[in-house]
PDB file of N, CA and C in Angstrom:
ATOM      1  N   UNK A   1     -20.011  37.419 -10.056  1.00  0.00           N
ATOM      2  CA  UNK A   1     -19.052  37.350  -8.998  1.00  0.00           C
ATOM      3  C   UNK A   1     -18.424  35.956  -8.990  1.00  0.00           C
ATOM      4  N   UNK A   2     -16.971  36.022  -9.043  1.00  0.00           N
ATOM      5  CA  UNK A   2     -16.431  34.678  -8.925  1.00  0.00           C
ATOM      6  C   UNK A   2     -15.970  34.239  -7.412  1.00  0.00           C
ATOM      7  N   UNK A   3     -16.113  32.880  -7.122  1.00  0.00           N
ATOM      8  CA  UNK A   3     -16.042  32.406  -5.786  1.00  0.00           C
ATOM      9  C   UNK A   3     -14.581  31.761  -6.313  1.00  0.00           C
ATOM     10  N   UNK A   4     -13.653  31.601  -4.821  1.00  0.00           N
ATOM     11  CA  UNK A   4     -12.333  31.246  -5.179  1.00  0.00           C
ATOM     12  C   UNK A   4     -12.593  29.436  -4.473  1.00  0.00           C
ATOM     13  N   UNK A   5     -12.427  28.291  -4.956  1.00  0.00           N
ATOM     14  CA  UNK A   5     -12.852  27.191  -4.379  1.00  0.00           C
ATOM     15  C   UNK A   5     -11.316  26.452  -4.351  1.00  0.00           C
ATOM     16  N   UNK A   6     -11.574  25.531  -2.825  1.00  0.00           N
ATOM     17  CA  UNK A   6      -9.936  24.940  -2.693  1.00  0.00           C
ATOM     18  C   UNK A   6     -10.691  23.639  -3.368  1.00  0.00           C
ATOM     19  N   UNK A   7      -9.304  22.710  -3.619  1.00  0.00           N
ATOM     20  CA  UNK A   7      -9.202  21.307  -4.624  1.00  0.00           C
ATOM     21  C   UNK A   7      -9.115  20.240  -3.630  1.00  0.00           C
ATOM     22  N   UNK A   8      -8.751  21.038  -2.168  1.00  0.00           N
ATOM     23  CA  UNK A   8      -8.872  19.863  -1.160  1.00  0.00           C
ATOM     24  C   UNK A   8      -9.612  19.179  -0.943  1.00  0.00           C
ATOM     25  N   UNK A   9     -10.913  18.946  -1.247  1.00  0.00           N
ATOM     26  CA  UNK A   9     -11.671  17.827  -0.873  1.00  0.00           C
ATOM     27  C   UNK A   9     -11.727  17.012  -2.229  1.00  0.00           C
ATOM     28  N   UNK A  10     -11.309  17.498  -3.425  1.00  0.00           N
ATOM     29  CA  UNK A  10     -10.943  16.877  -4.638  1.00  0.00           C
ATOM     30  C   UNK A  10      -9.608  16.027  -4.725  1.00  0.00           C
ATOM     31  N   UNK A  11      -8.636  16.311  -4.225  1.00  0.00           N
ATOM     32  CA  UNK A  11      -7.465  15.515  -3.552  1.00  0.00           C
ATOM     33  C   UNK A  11      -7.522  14.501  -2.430  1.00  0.00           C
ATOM     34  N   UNK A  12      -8.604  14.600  -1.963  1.00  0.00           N
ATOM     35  CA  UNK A  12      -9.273  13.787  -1.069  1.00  0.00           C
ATOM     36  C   UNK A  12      -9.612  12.576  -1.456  1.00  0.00           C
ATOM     37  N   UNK A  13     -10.458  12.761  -2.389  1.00  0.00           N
ATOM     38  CA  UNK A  13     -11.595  11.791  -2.991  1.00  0.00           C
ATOM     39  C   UNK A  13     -10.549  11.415  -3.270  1.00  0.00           C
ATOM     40  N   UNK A  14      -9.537  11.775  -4.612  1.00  0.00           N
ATOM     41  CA  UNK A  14      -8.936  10.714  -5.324  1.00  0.00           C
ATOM     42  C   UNK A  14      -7.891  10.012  -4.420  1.00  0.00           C
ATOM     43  N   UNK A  15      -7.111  10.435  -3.249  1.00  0.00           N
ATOM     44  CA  UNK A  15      -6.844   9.922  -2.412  1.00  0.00           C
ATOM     45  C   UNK A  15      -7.657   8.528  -2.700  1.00  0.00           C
ATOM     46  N   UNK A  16      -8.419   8.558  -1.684  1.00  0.00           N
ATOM     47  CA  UNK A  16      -9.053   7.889  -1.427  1.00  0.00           C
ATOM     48  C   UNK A  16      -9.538   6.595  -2.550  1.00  0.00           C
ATOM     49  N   UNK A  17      -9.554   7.418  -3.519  1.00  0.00           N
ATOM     50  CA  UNK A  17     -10.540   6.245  -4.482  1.00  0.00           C
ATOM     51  C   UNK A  17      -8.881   5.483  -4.929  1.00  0.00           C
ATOM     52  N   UNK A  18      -7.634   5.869  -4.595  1.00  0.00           N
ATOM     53  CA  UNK A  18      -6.377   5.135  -5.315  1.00  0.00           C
ATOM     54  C   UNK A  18      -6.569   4.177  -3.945  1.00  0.00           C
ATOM     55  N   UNK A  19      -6.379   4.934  -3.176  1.00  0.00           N
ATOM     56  CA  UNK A  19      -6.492   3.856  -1.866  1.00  0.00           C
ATOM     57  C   UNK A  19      -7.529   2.029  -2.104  1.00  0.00           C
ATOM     58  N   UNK A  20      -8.804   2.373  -2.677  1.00  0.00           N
ATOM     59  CA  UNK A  20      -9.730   1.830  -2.643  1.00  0.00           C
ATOM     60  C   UNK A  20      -8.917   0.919  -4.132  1.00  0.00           C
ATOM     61  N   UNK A  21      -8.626   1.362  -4.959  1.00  0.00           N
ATOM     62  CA  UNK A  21      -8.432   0.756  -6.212  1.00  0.00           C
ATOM     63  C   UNK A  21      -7.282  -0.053  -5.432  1.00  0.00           C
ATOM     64  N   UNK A  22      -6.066   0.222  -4.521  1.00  0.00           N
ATOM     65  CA  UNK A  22      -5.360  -0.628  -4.408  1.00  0.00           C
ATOM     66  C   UNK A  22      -5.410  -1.645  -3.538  1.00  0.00           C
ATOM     67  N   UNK A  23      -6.079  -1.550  -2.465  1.00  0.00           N
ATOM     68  CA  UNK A  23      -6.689  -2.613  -1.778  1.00  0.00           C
ATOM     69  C   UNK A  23      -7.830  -3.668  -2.706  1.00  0.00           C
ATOM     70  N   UNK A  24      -8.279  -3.449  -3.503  1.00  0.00           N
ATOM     71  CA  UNK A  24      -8.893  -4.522  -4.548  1.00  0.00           C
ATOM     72  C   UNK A  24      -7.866  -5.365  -5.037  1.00  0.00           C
ATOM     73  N   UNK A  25      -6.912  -4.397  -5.621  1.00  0.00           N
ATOM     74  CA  UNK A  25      -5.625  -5.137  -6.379  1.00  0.00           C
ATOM     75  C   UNK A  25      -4.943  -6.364  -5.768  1.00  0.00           C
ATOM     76  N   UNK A  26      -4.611  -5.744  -4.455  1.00  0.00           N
ATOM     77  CA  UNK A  26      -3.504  -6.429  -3.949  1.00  0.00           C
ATOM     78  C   UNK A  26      -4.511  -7.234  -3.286  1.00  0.00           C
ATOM     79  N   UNK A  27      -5.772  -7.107  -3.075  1.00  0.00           N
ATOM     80  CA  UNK A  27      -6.469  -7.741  -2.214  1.00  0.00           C
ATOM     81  C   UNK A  27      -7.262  -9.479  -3.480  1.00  0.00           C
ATOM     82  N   UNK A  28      -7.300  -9.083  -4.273  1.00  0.00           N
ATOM     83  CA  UNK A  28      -7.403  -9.883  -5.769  1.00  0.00           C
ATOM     84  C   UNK A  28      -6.379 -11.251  -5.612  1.00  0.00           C
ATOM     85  N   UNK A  29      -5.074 -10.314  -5.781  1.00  0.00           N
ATOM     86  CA  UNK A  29      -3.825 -11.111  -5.821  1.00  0.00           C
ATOM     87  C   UNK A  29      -3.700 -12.281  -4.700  1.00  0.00           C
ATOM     88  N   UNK A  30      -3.551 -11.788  -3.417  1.00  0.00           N
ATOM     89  CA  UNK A  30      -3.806 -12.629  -2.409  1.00  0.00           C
ATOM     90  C   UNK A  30      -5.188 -13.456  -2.651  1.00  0.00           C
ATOM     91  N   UNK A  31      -6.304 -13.013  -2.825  1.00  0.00           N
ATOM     92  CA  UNK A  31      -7.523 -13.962  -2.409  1.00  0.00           C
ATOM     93  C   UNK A  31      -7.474 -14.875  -3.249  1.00  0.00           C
ATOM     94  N   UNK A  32      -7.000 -14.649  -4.701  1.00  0.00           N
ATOM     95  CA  UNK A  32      -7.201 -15.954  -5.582  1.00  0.00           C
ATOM     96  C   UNK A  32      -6.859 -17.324  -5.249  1.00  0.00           C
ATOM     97  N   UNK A  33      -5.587 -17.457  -4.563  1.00  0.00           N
ATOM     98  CA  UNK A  33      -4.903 -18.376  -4.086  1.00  0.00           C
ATOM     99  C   UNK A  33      -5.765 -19.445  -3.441  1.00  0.00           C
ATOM    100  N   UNK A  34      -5.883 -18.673  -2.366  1.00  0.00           N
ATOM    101  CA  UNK A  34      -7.071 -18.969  -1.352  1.00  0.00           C
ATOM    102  C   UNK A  34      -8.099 -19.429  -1.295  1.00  0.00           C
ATOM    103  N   UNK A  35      -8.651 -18.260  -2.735  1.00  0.00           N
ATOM    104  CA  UNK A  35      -9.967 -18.971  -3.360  1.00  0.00           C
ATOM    105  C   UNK A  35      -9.979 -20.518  -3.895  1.00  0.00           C
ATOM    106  N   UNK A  36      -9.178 -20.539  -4.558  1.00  0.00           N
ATOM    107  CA  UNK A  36      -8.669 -22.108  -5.562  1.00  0.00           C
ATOM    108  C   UNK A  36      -8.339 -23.051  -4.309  1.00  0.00           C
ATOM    109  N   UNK A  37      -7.651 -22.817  -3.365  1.00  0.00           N
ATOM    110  CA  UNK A  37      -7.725 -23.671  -2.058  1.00  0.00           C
ATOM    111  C   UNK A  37      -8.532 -24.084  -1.778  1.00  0.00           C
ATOM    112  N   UNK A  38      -9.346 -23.653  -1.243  1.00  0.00           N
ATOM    113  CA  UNK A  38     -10.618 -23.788  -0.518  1.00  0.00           C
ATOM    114  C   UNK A  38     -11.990 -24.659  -1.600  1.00  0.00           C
ATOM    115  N   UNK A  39     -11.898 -24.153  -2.591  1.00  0.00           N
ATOM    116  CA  UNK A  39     -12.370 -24.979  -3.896  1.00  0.00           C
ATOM    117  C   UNK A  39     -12.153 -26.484  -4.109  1.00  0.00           C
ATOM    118  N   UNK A  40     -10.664 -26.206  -4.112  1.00  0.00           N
ATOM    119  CA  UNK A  40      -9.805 -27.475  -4.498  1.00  0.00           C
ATOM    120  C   UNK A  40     -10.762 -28.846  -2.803  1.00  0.00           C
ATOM    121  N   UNK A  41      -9.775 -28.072  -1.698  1.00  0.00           N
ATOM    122  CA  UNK A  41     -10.738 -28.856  -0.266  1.00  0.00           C
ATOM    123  C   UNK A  41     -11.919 -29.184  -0.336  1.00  0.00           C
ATOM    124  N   UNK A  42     -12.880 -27.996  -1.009  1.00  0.00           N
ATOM    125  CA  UNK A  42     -14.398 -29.000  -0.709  1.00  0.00           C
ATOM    126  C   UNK A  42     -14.252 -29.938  -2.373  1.00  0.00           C
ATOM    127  N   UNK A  43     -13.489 -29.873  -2.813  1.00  0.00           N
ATOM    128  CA  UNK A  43     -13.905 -31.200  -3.959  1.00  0.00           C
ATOM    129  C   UNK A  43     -13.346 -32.353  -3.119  1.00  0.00           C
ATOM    130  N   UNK A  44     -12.437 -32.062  -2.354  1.00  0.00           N
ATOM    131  CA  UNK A  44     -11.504 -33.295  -2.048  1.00  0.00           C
ATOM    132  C   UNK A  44     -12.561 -34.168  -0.743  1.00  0.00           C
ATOM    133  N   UNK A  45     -12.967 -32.679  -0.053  1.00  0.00           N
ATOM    134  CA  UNK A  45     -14.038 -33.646   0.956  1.00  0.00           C
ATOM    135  C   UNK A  45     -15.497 -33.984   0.450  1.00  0.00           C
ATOM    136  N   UNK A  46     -15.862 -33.972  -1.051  1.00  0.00           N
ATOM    137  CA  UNK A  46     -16.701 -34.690  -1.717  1.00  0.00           C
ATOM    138  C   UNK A  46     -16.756 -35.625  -2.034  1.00  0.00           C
ATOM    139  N   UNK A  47     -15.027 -35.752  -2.367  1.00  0.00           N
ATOM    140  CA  UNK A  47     -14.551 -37.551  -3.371  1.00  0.00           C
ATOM    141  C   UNK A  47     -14.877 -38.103  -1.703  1.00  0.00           C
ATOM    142  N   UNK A  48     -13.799 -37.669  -0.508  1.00  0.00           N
ATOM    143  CA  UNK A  48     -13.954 -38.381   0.426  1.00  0.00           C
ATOM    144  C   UNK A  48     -15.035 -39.032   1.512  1.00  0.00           C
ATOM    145  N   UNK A  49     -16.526 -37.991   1.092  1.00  0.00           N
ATOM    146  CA  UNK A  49     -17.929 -38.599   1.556  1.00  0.00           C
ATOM    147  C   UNK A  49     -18.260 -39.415   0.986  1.00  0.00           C
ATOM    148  N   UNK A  50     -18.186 -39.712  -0.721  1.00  0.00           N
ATOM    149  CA  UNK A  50     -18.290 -40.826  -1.210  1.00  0.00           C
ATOM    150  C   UNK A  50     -17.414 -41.931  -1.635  1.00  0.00           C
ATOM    151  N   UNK A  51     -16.401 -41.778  -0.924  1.00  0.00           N
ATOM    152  CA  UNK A  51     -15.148 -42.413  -0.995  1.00  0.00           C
ATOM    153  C   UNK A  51     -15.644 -44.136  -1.023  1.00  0.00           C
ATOM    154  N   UNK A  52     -16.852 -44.624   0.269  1.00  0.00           N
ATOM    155  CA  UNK A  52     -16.851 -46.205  -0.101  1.00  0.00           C
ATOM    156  C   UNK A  52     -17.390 -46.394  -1.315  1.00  0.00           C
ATOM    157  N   UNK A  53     -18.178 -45.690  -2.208  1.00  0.00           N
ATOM    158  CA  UNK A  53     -18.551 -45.766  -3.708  1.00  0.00           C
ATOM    159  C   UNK A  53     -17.559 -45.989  -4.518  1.00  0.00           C
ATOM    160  N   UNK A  54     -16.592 -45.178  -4.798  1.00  0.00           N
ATOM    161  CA  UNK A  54     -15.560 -45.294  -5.388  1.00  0.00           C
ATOM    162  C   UNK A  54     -14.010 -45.793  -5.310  1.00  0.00           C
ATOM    163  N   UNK A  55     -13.327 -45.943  -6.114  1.00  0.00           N
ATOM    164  CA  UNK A  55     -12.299 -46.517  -6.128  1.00  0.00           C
ATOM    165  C   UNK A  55     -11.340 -45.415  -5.910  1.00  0.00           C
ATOM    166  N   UNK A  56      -9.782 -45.906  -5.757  1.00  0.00           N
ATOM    167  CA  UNK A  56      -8.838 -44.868  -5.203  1.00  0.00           C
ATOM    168  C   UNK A  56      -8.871 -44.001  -7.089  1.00  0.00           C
ATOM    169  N   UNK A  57      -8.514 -44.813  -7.922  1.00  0.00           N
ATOM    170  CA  UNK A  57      -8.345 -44.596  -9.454  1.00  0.00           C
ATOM    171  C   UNK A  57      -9.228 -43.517  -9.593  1.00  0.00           C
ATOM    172  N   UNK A  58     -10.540 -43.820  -9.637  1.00  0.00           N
ATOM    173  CA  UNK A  58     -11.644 -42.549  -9.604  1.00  0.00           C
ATOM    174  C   UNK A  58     -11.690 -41.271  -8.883  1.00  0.00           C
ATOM    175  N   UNK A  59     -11.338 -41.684  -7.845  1.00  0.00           N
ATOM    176  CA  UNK A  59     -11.205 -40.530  -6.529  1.00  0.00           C
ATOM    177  C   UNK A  59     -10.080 -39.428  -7.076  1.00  0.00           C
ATOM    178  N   UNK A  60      -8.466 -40.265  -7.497  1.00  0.00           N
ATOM    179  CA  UNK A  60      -7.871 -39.460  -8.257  1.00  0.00           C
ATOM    180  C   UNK A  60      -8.122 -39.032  -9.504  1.00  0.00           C
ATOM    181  N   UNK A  61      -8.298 -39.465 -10.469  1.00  0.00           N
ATOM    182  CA  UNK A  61      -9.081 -39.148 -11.764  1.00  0.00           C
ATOM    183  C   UNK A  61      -9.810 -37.453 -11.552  1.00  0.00           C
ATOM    184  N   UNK A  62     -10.996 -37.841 -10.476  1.00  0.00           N
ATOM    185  CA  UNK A  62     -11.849 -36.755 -10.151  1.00  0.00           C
ATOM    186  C   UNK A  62     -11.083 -35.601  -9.858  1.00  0.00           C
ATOM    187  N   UNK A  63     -10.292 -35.963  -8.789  1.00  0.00           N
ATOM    188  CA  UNK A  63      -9.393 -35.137  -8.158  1.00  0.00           C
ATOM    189  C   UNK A  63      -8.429 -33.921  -8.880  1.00  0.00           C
ATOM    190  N   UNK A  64      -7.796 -34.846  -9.953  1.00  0.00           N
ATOM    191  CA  UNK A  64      -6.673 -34.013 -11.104  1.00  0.00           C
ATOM    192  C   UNK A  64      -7.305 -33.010 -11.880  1.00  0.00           C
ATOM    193  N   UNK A  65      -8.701 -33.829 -12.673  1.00  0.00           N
ATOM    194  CA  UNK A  65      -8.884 -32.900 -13.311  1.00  0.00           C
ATOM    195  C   UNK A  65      -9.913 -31.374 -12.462  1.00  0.00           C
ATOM    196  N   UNK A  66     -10.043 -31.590 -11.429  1.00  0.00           N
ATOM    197  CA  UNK A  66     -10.578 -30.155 -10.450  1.00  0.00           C
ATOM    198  C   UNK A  66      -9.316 -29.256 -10.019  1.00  0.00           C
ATOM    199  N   UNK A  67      -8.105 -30.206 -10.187  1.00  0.00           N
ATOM    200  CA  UNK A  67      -6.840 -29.370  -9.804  1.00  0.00           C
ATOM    201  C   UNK A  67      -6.654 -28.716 -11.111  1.00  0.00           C
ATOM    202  N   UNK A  68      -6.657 -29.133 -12.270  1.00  0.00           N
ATOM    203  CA  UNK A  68      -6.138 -29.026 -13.724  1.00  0.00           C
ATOM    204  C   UNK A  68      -7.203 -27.573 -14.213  1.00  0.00           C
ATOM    205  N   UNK A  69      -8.856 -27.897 -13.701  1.00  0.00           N
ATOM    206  CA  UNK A  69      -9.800 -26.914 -13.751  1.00  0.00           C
ATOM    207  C   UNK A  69      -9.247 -25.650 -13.112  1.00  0.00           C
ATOM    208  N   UNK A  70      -9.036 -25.450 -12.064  1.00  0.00           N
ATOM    209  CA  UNK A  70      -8.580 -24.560 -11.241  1.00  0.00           C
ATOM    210  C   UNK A  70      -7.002 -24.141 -11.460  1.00  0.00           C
ATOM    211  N   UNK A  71      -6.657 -24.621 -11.957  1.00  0.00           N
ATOM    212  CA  UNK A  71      -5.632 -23.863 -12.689  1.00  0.00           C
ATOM    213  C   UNK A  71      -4.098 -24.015 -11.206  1.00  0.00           C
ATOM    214  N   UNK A  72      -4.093 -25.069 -11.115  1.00  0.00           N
ATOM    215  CA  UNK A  72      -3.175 -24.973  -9.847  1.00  0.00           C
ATOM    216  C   UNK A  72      -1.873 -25.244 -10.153  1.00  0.00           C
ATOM    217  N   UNK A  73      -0.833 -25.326  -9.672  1.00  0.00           N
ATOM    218  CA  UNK A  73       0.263 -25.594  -9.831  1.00  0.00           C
ATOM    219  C   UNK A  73       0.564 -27.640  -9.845  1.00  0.00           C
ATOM    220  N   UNK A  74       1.379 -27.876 -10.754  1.00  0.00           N
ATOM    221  CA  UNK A  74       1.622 -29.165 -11.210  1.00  0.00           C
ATOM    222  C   UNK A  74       1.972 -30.031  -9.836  1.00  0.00           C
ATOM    223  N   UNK A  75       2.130 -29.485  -8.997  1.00  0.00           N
ATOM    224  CA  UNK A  75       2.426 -30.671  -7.580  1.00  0.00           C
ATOM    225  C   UNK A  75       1.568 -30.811  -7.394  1.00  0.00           C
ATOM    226  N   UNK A  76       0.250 -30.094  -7.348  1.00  0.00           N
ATOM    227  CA  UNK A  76      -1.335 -30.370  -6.640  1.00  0.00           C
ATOM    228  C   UNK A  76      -2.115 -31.915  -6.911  1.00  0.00           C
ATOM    229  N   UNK A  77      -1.190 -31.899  -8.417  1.00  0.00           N
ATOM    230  CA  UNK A  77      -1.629 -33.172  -8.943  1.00  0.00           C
ATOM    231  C   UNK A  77      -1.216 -34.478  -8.341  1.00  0.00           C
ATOM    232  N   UNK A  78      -0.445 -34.311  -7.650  1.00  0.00           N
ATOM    233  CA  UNK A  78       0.081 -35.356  -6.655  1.00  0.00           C
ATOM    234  C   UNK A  78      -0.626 -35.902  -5.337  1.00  0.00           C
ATOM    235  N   UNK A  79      -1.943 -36.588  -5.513  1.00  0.00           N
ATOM    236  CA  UNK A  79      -2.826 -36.508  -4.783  1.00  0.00           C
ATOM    237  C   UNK A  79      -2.450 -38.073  -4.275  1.00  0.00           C
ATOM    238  N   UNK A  80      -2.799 -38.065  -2.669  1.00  0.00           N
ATOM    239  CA  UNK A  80      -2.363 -39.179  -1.832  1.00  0.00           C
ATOM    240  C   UNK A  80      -4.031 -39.405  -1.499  1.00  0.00           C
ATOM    241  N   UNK A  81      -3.872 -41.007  -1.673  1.00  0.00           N
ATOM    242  CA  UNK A  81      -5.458 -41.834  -1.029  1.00  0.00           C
ATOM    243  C   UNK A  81      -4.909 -42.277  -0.151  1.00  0.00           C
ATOM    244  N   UNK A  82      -5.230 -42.668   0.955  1.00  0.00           N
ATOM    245  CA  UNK A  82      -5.115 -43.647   1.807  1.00  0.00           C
ATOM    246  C   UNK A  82      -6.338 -44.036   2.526  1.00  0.00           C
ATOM    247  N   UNK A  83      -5.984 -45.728   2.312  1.00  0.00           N
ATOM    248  CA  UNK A  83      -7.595 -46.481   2.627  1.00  0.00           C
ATOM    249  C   UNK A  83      -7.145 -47.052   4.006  1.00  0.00           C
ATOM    250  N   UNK A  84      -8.411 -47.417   4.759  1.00  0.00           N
ATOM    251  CA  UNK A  84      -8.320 -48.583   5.137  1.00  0.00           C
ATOM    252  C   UNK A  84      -9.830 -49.047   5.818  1.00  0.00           C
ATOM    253  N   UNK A  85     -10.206 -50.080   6.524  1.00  0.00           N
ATOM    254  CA  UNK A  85     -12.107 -50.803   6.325  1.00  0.00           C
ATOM    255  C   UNK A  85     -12.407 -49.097   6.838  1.00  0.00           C
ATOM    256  N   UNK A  86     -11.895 -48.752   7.652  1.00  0.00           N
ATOM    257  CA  UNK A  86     -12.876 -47.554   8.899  1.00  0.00           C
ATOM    258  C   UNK A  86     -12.714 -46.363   8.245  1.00  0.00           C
ATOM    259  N   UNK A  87     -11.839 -46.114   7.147  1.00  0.00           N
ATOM    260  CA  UNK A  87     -11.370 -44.419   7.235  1.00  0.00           C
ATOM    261  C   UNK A  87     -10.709 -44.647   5.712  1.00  0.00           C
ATOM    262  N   UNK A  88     -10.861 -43.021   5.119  1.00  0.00           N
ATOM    263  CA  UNK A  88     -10.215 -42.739   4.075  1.00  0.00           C
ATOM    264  C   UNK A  88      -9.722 -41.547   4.473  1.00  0.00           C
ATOM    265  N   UNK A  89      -8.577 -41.236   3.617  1.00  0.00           N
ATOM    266  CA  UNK A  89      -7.638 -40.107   3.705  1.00  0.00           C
ATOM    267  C   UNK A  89      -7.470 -39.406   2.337  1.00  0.00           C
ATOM    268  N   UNK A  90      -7.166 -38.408   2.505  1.00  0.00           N
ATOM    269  CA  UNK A  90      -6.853 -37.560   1.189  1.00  0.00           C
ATOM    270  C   UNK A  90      -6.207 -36.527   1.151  1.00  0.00           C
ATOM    271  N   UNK A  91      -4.644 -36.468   0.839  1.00  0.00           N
ATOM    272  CA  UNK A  91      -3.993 -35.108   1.223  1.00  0.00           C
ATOM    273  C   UNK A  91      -3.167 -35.172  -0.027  1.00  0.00           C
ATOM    274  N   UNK A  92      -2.925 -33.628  -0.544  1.00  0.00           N
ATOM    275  CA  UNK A  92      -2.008 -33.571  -1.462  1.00  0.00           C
ATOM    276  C   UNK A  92      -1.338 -32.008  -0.729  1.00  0.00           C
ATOM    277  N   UNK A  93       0.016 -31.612  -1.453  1.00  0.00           N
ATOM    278  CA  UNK A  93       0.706 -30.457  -0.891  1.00  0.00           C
ATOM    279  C   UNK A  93       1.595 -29.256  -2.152  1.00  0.00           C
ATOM    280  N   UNK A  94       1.188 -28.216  -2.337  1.00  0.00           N
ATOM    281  CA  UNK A  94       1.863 -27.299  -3.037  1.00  0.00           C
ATOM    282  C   UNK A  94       1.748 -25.884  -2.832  1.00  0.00           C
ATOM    283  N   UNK A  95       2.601 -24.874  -3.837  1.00  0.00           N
ATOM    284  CA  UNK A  95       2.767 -23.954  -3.484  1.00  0.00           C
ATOM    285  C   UNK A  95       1.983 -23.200  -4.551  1.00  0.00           C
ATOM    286  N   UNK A  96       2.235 -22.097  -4.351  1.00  0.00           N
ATOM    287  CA  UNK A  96       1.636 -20.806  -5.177  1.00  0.00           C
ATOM    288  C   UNK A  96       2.254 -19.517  -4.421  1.00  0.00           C
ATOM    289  N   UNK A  97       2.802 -18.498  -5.899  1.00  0.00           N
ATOM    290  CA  UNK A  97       3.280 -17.889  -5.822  1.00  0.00           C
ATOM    291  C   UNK A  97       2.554 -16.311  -6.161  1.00  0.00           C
ATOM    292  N   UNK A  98       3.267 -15.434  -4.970  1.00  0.00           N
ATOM    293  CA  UNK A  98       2.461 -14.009  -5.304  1.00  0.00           C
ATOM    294  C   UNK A  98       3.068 -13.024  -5.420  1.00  0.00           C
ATOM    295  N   UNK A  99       3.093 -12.449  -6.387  1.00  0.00           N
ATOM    296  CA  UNK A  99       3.667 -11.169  -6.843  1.00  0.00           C
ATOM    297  C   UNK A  99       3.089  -9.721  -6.269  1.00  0.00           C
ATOM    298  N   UNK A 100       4.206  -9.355  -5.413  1.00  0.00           N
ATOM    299  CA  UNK A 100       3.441  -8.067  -5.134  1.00  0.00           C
ATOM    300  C   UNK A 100       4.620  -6.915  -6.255  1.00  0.00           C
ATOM    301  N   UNK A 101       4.765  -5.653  -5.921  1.00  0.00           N
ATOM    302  CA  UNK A 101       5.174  -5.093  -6.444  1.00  0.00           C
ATOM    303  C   UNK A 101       6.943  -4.954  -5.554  1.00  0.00           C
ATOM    304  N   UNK A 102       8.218  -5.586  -5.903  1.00  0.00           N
ATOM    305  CA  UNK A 102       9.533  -5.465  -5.600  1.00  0.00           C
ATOM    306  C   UNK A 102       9.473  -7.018  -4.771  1.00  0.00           C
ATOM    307  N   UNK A 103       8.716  -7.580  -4.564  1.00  0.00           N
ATOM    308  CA  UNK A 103       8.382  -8.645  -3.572  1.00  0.00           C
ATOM    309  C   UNK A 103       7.243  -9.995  -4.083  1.00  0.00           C
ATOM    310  N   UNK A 104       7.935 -11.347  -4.347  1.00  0.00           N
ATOM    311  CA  UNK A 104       7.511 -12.400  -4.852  1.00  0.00           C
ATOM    312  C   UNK A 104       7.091 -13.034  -3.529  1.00  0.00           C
ATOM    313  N   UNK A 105       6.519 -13.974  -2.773  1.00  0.00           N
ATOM    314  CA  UNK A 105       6.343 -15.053  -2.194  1.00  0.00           C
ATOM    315  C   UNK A 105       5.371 -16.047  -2.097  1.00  0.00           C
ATOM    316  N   UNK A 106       6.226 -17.381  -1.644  1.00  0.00           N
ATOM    317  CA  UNK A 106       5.315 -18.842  -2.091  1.00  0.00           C
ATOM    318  C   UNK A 106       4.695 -18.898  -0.511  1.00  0.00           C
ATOM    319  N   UNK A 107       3.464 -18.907  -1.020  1.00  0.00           N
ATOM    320  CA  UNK A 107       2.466 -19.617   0.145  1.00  0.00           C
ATOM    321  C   UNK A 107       2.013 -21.048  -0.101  1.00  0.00           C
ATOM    322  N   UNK A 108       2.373 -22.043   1.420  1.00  0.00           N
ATOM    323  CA  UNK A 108       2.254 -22.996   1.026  1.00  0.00           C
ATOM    324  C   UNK A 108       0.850 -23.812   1.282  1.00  0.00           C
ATOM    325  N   UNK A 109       0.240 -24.724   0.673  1.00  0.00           N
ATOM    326  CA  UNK A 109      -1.235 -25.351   0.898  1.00  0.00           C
ATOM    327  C   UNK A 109      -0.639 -26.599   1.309  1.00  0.00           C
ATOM    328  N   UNK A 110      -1.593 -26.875   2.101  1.00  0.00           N
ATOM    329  CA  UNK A 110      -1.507 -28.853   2.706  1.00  0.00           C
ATOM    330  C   UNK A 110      -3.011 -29.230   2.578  1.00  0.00           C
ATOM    331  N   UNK A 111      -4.280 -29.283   1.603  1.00  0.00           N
ATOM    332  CA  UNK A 111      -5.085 -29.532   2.055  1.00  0.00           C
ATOM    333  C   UNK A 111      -4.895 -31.169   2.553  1.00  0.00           C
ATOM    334  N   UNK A 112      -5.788 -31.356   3.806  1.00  0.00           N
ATOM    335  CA  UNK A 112      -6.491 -32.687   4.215  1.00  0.00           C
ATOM    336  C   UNK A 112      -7.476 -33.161   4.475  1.00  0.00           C
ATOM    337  N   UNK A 113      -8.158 -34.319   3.723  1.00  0.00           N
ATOM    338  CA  UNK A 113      -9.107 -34.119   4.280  1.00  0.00           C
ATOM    339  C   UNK A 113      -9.441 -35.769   4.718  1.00  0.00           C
ATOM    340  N   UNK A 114      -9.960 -36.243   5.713  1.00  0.00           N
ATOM    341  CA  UNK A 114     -10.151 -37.572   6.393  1.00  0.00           C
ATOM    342  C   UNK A 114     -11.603 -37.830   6.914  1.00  0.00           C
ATOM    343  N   UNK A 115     -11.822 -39.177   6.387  1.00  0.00           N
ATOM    344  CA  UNK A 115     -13.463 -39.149   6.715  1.00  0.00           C
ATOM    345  C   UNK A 115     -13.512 -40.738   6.971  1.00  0.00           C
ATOM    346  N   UNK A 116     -14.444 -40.614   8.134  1.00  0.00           N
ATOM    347  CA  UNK A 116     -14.249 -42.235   8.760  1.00  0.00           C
ATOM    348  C   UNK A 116     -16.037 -42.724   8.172  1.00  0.00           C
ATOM    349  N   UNK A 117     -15.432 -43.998   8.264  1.00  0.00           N
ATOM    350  CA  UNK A 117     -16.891 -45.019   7.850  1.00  0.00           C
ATOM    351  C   UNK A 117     -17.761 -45.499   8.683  1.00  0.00           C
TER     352      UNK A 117
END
């Protein structure tokens, strides 16, 4: 005896599993950015805990090549020290760009990071 079976809960699933595949995608695209941000910041508030150890030269040195590691865009490399006896500073500023599908846009980063003595 043959049973007659519907495909609807098979149209379902894959529903579903495109759903799931595209929220990874687009969810990928966006987080990387973000990820490398946030990376990039805690190196910057590392140089800046040990900032009275080191020199501004070193601090940047360190700095470029974690931007250069991370794969960031060429302004990142434009890293600002600012000293003085009580406090160090550390800010650099760029963009990164995201491709969605019909739709490009630049999100912009300011990390800062400031640490007193």
């Amino acid at each position: 005896m043959v049973t007659s079976r519907r495909a609807a809960s098979t149209l379902g699933c894959l529903f579903s599993l495109l759903v799931v595949v595209a929220v990874i995608y687009f969810g990928m695209n966006i987080g990387a950015p973000y990820f490398r941000y946030y990376r990039f910041r805690d190196a910057m508030q590392q140089e800046a805990r040990f900032a009275d150890r080191k020199t501004d030269a070193q601090i940047l040195m360190t700095l470029r090549l974690k931007a250069d590691s991370l794969a960031l865009p060429a302004r990142a490399h434009m890293i600002n020290v600012q000293r003085s006896p009580s406090r160090v500073v550390i800010w650099t500023e760029y963009a990164e760009t995201i491709d969605f599908p019909f739709v490009t846009r630049d999100i912009a980063f300011r990390p800062v990071v400031e640490r007193a003595f």
